[in-house]
N, C-alpha and C. Protein backbone atom coordinates (compact mmCIF):
# COMPACT_ATOMS: atom_id res chain seq x y z
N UNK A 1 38.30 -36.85 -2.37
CA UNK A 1 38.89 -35.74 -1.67
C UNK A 1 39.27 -36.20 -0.27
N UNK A 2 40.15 -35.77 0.17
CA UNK A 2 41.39 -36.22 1.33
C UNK A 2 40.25 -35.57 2.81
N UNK A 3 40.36 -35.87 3.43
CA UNK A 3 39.86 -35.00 4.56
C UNK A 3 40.91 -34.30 5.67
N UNK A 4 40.85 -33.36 5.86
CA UNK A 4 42.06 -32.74 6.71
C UNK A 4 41.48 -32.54 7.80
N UNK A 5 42.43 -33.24 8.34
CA UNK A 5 42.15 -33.67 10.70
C UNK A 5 42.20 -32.50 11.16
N UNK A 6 42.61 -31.14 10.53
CA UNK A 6 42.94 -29.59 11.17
C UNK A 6 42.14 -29.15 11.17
N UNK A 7 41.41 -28.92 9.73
CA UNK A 7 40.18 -27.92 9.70
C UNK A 7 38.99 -28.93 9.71
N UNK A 8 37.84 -28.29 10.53
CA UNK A 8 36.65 -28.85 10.26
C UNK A 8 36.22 -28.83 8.97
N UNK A 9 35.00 -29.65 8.48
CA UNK A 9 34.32 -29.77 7.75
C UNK A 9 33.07 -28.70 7.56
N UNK A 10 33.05 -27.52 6.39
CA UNK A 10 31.80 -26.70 6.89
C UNK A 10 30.94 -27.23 5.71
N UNK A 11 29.58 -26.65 5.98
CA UNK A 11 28.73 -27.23 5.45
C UNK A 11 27.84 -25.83 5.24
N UNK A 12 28.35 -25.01 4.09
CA UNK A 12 27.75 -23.71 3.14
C UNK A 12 26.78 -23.86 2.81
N UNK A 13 25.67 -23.57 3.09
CA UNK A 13 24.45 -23.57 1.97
C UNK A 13 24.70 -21.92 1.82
N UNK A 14 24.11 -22.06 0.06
CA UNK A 14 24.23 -21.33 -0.90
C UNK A 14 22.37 -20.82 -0.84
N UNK A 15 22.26 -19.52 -0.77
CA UNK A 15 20.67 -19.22 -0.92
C UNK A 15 20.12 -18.28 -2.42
N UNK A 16 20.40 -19.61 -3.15
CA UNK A 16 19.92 -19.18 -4.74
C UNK A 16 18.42 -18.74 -5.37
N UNK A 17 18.32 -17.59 -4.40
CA UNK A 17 17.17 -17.38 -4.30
C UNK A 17 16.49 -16.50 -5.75
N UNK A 18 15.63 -17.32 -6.16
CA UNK A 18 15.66 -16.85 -7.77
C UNK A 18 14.61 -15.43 -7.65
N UNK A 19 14.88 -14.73 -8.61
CA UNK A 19 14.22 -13.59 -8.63
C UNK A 19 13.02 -13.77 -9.40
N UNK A 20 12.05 -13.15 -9.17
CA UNK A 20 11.06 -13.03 -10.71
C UNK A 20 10.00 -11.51 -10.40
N UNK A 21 9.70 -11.58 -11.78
CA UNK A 21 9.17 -10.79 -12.00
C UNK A 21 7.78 -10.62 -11.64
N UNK A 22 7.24 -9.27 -10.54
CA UNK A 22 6.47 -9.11 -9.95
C UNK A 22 5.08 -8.80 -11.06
N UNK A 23 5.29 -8.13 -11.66
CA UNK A 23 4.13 -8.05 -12.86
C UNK A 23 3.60 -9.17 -13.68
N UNK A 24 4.78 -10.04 -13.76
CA UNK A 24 4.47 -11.07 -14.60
C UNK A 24 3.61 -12.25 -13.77
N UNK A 25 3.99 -12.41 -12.41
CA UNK A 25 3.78 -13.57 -11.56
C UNK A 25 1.92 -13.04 -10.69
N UNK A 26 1.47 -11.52 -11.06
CA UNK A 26 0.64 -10.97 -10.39
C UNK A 26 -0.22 -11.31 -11.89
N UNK A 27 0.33 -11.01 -12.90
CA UNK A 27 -0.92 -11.15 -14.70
C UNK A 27 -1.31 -9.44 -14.25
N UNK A 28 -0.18 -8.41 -14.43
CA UNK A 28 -0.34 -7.42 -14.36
C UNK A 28 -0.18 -6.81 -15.56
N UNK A 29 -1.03 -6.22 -16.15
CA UNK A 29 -0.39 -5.66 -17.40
C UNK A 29 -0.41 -4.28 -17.67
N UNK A 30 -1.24 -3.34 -16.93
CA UNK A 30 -1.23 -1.77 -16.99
C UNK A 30 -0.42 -1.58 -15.55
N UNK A 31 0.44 -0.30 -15.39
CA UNK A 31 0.96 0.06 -14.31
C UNK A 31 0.49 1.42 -14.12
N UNK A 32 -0.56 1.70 -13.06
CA UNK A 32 -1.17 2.48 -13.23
C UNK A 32 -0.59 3.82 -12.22
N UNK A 33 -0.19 5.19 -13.13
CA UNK A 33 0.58 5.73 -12.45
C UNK A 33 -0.22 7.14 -11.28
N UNK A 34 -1.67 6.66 -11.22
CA UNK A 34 -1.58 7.77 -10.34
C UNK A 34 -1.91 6.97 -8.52
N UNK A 35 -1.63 5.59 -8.94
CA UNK A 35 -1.45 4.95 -6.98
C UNK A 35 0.16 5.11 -6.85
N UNK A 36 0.15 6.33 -6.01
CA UNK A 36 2.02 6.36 -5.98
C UNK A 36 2.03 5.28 -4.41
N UNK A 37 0.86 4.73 -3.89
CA UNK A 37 1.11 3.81 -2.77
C UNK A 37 1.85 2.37 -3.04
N UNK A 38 1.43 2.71 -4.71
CA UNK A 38 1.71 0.68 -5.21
C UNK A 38 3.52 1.17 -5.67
N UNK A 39 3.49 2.29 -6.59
CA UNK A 39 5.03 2.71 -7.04
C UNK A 39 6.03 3.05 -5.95
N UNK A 40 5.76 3.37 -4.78
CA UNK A 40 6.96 3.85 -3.85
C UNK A 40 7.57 2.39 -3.39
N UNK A 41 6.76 1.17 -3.31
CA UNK A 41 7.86 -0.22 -3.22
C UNK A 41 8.55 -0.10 -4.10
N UNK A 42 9.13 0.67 -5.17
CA UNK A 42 10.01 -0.07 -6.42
C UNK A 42 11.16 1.64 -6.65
N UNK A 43 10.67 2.51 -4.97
CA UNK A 43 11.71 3.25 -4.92
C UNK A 43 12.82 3.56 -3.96
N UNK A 44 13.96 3.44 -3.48
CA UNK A 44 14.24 3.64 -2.32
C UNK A 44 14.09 4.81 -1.58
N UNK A 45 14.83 4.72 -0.65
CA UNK A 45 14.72 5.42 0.20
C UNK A 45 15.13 7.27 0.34
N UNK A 46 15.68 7.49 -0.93
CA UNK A 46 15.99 8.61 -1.33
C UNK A 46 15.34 9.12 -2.33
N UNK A 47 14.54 8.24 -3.32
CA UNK A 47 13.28 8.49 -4.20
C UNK A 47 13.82 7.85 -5.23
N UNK A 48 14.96 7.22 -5.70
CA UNK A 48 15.64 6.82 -6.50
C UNK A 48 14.82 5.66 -7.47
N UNK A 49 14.70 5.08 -8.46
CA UNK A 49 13.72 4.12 -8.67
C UNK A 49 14.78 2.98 -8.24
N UNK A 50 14.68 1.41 -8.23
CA UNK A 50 15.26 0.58 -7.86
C UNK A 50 15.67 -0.16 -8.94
N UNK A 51 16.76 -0.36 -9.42
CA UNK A 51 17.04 -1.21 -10.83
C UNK A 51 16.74 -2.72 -11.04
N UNK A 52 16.15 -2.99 -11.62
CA UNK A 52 15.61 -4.68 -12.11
C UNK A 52 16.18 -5.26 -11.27
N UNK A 53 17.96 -5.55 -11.56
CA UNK A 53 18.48 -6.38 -10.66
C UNK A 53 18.20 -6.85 -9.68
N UNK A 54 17.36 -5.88 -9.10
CA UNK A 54 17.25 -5.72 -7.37
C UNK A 54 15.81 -6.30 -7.29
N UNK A 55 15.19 -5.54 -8.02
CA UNK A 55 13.83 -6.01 -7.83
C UNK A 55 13.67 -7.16 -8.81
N UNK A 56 13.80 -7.62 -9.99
CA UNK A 56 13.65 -8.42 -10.20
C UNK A 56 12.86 -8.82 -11.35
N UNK A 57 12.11 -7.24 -11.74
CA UNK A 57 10.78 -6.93 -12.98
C UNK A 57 11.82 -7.58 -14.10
N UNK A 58 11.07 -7.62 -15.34
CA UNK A 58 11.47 -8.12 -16.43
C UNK A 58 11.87 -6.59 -17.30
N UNK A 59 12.47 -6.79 -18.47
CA UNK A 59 13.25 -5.21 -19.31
C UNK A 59 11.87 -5.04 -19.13
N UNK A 60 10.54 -5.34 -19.87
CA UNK A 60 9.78 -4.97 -20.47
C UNK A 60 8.88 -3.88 -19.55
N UNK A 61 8.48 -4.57 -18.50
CA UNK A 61 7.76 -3.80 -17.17
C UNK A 61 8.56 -3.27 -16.35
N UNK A 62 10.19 -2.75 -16.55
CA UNK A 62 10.71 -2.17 -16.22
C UNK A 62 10.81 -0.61 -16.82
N UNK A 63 11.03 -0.65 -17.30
CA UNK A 63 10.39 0.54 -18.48
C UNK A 63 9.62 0.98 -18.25
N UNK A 64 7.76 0.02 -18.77
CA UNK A 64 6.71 0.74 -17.84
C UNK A 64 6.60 1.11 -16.64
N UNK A 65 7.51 1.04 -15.66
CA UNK A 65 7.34 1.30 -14.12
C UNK A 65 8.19 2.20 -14.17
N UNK A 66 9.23 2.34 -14.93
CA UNK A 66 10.07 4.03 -15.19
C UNK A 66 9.40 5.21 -15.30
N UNK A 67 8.33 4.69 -16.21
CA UNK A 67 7.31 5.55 -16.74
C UNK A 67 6.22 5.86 -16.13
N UNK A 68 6.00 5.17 -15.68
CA UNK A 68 4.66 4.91 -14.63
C UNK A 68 4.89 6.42 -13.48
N UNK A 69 6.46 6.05 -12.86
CA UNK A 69 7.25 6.59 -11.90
C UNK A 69 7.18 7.99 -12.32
N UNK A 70 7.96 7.93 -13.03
CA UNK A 70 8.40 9.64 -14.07
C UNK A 70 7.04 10.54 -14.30
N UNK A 71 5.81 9.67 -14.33
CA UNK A 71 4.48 10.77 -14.92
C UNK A 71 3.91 11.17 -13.11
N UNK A 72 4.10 10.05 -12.63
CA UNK A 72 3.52 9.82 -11.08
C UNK A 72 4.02 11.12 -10.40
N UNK A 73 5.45 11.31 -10.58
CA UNK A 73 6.73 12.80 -10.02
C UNK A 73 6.45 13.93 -10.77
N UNK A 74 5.82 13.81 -12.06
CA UNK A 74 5.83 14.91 -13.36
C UNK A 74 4.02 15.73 -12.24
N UNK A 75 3.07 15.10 -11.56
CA UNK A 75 1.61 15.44 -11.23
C UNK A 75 2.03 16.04 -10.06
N UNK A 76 2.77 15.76 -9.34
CA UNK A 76 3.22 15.54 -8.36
C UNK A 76 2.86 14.61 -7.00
N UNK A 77 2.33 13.51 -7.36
CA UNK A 77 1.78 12.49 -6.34
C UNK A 77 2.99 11.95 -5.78
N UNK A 78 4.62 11.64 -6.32
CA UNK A 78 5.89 11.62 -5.85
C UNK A 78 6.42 12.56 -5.67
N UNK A 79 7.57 12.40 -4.80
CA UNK A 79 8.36 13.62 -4.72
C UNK A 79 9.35 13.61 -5.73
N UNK A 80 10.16 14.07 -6.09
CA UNK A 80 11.42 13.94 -6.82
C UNK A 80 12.62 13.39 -6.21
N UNK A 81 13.30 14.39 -5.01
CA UNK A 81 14.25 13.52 -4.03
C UNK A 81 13.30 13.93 -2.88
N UNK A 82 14.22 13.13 -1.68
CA UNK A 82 13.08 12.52 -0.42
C UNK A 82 14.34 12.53 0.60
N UNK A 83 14.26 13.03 1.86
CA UNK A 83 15.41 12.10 3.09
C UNK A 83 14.00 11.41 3.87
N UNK A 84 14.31 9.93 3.40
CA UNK A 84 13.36 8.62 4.15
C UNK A 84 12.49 9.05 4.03
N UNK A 85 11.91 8.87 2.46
CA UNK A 85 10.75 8.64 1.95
C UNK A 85 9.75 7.42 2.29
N UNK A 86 10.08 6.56 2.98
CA UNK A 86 9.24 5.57 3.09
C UNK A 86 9.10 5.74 4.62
């Protein structure tokens, strides 16, 4: 590759920062839904739950933390919606 005298040379680092799964990497296997202190990290800020993508859980303990969530809001230890719940 040619080098061009005009433009500098940049030097991108890329931050491929791998995700993983918080249940799996803790050897968590019950998600226990009445600490809504441990479930409100995995909701934002409007009460919304946070989708895998983001966080990073696997399908499987994603689900259970849906659920976990949903019974946690059903007792009422969550709220349902929130302005800056955290």
């Amino acid at each position: 590759m040619k080098k061009n005298k005009f433009l500098p040379s940049l030097n991108i680092e890329f931050k491929n920062k791998k995700k993983f799964c918080f249940f799996k990497k803790k050897n968590i296997k019950y998600i226990d839904y009445k600490n809504p202190d441990f479930l409100i990290q995995f909701l934002n800020e409007f009460g919304k739950i946070l989708p895998s993508r983001i966080t990073g859980t696997s399908r499987k303990y994603q689900i259970l933390l849906k659920k976990a969530i949903k019974r946690c809001r059903h007792l009422g230890l969550l709220p349902f919606i929130s302005d800056g719940l955290r």
